[in-house]
N, C-alpha and C. Protein backbone atom coordinates (compact mmCIF):
# COMPACT_ATOMS: atom_id res chain seq x y z
N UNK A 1 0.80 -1.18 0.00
CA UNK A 1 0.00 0.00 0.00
C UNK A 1 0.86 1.26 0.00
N UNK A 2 1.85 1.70 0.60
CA UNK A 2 3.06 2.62 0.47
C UNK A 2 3.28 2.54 -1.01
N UNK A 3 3.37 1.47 -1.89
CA UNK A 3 3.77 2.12 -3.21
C UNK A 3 3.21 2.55 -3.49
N UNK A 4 1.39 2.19 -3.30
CA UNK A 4 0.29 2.94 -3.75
C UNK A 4 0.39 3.87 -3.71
N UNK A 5 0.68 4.92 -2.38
CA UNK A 5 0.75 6.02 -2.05
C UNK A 5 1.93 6.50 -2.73
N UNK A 6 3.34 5.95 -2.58
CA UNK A 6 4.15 7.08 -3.54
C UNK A 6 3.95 7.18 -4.70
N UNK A 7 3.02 6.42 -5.63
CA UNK A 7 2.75 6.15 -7.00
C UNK A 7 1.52 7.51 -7.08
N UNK A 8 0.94 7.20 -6.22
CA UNK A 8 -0.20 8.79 -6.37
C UNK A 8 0.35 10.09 -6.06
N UNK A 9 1.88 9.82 -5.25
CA UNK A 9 1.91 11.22 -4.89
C UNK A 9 2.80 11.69 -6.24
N UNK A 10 3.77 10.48 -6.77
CA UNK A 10 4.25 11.22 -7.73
C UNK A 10 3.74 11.35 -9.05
N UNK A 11 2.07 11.18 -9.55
CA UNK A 11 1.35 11.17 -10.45
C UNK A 11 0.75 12.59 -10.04
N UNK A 12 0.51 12.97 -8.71
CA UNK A 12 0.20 14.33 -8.81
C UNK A 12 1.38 15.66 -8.32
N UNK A 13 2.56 14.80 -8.77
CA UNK A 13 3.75 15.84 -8.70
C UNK A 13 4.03 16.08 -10.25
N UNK A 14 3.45 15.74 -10.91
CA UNK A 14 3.29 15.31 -12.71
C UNK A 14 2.51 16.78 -12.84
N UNK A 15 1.48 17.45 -12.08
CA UNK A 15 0.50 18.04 -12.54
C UNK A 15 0.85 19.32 -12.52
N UNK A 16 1.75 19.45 -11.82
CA UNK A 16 2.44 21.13 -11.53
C UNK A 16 2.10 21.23 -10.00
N UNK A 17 1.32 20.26 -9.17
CA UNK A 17 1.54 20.55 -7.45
C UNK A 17 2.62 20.84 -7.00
N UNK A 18 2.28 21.80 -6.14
CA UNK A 18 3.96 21.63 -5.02
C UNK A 18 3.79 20.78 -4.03
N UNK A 19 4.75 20.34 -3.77
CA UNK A 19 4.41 19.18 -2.58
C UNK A 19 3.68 19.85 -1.54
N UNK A 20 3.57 20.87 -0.66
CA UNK A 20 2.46 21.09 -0.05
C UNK A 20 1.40 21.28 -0.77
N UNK A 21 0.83 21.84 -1.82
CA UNK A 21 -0.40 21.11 -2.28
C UNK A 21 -0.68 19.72 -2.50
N UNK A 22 0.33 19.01 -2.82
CA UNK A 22 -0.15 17.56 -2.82
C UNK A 22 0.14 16.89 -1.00
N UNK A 23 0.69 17.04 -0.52
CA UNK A 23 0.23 17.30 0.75
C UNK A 23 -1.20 17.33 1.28
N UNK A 24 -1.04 18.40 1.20
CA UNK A 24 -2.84 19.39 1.68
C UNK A 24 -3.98 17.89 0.97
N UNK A 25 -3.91 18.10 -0.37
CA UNK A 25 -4.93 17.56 -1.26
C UNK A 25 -5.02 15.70 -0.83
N UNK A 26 -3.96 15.09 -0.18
CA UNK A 26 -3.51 14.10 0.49
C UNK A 26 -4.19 13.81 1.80
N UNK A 27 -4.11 14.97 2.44
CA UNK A 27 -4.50 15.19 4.07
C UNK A 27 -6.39 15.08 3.71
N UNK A 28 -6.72 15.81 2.86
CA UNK A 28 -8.17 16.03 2.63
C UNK A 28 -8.35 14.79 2.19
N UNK A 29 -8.07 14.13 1.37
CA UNK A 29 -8.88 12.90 0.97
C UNK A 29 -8.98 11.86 1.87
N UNK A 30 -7.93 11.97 2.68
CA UNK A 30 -7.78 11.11 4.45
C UNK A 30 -9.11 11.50 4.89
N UNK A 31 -9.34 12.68 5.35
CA UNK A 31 -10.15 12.87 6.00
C UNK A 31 -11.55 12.79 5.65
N UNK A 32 -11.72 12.82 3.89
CA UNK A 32 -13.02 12.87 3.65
C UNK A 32 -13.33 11.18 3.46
N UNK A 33 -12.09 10.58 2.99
CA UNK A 33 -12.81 9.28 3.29
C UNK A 33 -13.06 8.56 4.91
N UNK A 34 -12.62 9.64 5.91
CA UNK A 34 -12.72 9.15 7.27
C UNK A 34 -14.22 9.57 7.58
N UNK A 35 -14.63 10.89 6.95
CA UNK A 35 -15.71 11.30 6.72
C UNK A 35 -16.98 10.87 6.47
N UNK A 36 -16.92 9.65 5.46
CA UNK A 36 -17.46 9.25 4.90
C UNK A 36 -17.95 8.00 5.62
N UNK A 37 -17.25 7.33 5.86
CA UNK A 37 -17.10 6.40 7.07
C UNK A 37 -17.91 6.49 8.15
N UNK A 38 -17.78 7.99 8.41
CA UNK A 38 -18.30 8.06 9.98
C UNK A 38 -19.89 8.65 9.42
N UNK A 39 -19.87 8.87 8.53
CA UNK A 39 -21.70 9.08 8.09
C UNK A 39 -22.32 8.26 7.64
N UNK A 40 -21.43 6.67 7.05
CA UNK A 40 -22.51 5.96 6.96
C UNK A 40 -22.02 4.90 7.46
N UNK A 41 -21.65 4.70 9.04
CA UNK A 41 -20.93 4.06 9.97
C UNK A 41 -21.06 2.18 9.65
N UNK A 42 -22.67 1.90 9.63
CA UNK A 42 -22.79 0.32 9.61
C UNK A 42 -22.24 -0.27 8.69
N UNK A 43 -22.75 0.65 7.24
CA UNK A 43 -22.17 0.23 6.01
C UNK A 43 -20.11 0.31 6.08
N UNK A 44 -19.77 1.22 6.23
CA UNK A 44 -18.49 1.12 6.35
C UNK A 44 -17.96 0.15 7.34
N UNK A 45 -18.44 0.21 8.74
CA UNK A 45 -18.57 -1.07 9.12
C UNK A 45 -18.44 -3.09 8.80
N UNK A 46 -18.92 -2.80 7.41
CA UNK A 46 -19.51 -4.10 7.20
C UNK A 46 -18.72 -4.76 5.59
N UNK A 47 -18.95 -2.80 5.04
CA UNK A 47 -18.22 -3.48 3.64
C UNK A 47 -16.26 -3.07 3.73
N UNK A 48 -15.64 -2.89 4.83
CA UNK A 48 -14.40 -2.94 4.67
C UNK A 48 -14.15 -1.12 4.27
N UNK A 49 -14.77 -0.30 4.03
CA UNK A 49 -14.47 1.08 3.91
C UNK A 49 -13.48 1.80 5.37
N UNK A 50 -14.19 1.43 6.05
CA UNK A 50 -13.59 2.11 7.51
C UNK A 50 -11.84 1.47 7.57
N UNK A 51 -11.83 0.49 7.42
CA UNK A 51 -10.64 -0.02 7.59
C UNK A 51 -9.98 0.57 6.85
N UNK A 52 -10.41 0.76 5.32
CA UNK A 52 -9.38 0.92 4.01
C UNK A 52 -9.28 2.30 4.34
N UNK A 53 -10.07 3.22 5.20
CA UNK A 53 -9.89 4.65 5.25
C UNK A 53 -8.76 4.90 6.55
N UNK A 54 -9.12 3.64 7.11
CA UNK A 54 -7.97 3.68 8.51
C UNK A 54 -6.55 3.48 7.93
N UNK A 55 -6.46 3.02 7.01
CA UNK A 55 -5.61 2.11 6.55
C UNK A 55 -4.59 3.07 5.32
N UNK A 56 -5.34 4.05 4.95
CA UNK A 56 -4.94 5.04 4.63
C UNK A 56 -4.34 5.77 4.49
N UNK A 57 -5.50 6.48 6.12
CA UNK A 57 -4.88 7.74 6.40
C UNK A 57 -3.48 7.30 7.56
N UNK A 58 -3.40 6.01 7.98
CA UNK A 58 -1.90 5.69 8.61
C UNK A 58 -0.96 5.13 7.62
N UNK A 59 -0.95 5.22 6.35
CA UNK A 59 0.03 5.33 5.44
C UNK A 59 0.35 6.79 5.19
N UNK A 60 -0.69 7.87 4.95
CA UNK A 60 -0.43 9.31 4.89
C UNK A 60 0.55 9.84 5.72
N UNK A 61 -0.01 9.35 7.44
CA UNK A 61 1.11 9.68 8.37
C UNK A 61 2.49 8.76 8.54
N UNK A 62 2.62 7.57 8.15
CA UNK A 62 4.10 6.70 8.30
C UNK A 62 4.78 7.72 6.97
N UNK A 63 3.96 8.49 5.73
CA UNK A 63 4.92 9.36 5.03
C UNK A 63 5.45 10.42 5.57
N UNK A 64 4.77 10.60 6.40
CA UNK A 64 4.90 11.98 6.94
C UNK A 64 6.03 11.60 7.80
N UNK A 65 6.39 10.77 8.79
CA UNK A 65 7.17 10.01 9.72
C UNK A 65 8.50 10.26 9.28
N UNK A 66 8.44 9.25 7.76
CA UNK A 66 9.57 8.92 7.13
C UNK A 66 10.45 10.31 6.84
N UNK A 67 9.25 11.43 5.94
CA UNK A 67 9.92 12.39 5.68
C UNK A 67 10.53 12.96 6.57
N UNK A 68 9.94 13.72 7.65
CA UNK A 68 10.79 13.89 8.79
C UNK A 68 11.82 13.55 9.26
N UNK A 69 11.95 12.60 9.42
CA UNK A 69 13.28 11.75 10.17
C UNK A 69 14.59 11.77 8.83
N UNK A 70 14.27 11.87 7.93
CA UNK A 70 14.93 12.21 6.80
C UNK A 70 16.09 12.99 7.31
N UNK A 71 17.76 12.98 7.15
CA UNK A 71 18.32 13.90 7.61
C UNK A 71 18.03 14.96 6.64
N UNK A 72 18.15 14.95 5.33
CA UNK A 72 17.97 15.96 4.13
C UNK A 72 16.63 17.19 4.45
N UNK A 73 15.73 16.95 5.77
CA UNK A 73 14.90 17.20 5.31
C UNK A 73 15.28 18.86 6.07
N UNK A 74 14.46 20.12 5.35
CA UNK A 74 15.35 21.26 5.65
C UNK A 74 14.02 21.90 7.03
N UNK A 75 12.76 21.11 7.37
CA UNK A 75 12.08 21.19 8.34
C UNK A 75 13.03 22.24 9.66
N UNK A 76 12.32 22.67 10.44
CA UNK A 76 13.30 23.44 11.90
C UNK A 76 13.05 21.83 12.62
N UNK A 77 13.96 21.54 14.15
CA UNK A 77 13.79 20.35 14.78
C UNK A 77 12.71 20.92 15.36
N UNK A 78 12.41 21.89 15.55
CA UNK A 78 11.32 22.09 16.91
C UNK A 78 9.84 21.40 15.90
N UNK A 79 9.61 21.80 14.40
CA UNK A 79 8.41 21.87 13.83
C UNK A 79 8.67 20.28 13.76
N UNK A 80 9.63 19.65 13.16
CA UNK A 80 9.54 17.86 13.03
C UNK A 80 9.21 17.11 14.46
N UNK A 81 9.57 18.11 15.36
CA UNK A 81 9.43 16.99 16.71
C UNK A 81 7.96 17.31 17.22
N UNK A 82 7.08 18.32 16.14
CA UNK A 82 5.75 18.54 16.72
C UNK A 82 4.88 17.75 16.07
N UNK A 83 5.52 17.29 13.97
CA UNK A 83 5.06 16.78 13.42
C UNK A 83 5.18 15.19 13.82
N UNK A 84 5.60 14.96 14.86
CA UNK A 84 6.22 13.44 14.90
C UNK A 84 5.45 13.44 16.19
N UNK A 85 5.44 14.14 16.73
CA UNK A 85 4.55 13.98 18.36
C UNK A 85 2.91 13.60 17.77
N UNK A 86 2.15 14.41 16.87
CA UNK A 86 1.24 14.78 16.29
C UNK A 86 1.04 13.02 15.71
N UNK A 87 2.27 13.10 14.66
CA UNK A 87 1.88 11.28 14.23
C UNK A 87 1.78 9.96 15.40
N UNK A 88 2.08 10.45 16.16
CA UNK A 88 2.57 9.18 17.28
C UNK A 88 1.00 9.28 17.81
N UNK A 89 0.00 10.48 17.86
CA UNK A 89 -1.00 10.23 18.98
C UNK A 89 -1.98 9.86 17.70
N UNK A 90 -2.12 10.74 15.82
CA UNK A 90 -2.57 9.88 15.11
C UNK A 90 -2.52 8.17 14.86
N UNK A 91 -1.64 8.00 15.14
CA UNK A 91 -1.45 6.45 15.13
C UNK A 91 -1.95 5.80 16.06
N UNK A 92 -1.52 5.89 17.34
CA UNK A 92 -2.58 5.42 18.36
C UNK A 92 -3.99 5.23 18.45
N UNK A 93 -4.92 6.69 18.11
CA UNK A 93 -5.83 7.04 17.41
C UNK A 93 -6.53 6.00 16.51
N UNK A 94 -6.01 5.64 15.59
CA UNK A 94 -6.19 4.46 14.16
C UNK A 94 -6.05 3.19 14.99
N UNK A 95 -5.35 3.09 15.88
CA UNK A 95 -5.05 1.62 16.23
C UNK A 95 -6.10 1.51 17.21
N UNK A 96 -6.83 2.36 18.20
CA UNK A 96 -8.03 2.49 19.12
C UNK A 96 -9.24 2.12 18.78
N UNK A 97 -9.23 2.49 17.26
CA UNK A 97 -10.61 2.63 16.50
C UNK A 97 -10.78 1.72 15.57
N UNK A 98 -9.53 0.81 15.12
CA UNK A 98 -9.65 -0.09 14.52
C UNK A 98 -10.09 -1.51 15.44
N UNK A 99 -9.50 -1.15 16.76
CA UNK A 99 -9.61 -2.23 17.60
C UNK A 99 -11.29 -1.91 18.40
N UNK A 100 -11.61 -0.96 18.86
CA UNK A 100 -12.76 -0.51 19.54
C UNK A 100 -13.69 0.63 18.76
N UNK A 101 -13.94 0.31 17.56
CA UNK A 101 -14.52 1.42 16.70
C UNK A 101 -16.00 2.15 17.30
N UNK A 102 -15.64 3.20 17.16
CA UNK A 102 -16.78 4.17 17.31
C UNK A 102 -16.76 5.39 16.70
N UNK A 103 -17.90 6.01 16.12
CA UNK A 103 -18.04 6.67 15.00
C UNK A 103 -17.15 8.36 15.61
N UNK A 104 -17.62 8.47 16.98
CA UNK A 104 -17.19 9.54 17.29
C UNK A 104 -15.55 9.52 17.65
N UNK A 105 -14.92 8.96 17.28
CA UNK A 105 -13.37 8.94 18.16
C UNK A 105 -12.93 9.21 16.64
N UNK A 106 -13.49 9.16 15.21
CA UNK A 106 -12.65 9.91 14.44
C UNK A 106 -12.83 11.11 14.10
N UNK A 107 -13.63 11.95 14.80
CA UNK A 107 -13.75 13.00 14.55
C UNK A 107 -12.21 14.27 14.74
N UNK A 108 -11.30 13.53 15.76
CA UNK A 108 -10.24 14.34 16.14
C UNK A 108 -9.31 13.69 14.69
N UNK A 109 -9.60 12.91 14.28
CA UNK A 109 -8.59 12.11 12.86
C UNK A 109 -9.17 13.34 11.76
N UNK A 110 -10.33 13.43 11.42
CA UNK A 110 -10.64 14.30 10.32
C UNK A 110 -10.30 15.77 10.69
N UNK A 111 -10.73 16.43 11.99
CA UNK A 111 -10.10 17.47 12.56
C UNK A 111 -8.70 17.73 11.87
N UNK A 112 -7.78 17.09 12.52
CA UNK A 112 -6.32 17.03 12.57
C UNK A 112 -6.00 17.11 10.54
N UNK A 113 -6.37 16.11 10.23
CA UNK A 113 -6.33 16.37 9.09
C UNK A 113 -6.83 17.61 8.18
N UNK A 114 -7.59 17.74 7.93
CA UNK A 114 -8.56 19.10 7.55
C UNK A 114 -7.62 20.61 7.97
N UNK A 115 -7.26 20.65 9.13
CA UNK A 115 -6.53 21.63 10.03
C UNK A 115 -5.36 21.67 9.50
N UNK A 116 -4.59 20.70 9.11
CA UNK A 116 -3.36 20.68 8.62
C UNK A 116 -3.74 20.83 7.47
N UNK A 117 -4.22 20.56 6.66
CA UNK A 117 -4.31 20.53 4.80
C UNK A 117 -4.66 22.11 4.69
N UNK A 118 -5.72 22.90 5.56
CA UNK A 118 -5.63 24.42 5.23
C UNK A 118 -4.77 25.05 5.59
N UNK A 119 -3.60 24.84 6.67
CA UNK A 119 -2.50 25.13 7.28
C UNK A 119 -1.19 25.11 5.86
N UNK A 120 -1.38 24.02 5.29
CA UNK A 120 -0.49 23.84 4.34
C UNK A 120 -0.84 24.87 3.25
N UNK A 121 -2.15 25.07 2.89
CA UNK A 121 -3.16 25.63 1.75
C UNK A 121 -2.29 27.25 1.84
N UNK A 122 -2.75 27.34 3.04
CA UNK A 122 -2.37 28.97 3.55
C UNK A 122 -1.24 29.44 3.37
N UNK A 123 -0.19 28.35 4.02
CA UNK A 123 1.09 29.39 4.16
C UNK A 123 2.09 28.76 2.71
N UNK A 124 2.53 30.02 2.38
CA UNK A 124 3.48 29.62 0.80
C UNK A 124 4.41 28.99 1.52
């Protein structure tokens, strides 16, 4: 599933995105398929959606992980050790809800996401 994901990210690095727009546009589709999930809970429930959205959006963040820890990467330490604190409680998060699912515990997953993708949107 990781190739999946670098295969989409570099099909929309093809389009003229900057990596924070493909970022951002990354973070949103996490969240709207977490979205989606949580509005039509039984069905996602039943046909494997919730998972594949769980399943996802914790590939979105192990990229995010990777990049970070990257020595190359030109991030400040203070902003990587907030982005890495941030992934450590997303992950937990995914692993809570995969194990004890309830519709309301992803609401801080789509939050977080959403928040960051206009965060990225915003600043050049």
């Amino acid at each position: 599933m990781h190739a999946n994901l670098a295969v989409a990210y570099k099909e929309a690095q093809k389009t003229g995105m900057s990596e924070r727009e493909i970022e951002a546009a990354v973070l949103m589709k996490s969240a709207a398929m977490l979205k989606q999930c949580q509005s039509h809970w039984n069905e996602s429930m039943s046909d494997g959606s919730l998972d594949k959205a769980l399943r996802y959006d914790q590939q979105v963040w192990t990229v995010f992980q990777i990049a970070i820890t990257d020595k190359s990467s030109p991030l400040p330490d203070d902003l990587k050790q907030s982005i890495l604190k941030l992934s450590v409680f997303v992950d937990r998060r995914i692993f809570e809800v995969m194990c004890y699912p309830e519709p309301k515990k992803i609401d801080i997953l789509i939050n977080i996401n959403r928040n960051l993708a206009m965060g990225l949107r915003s600043n050049p």
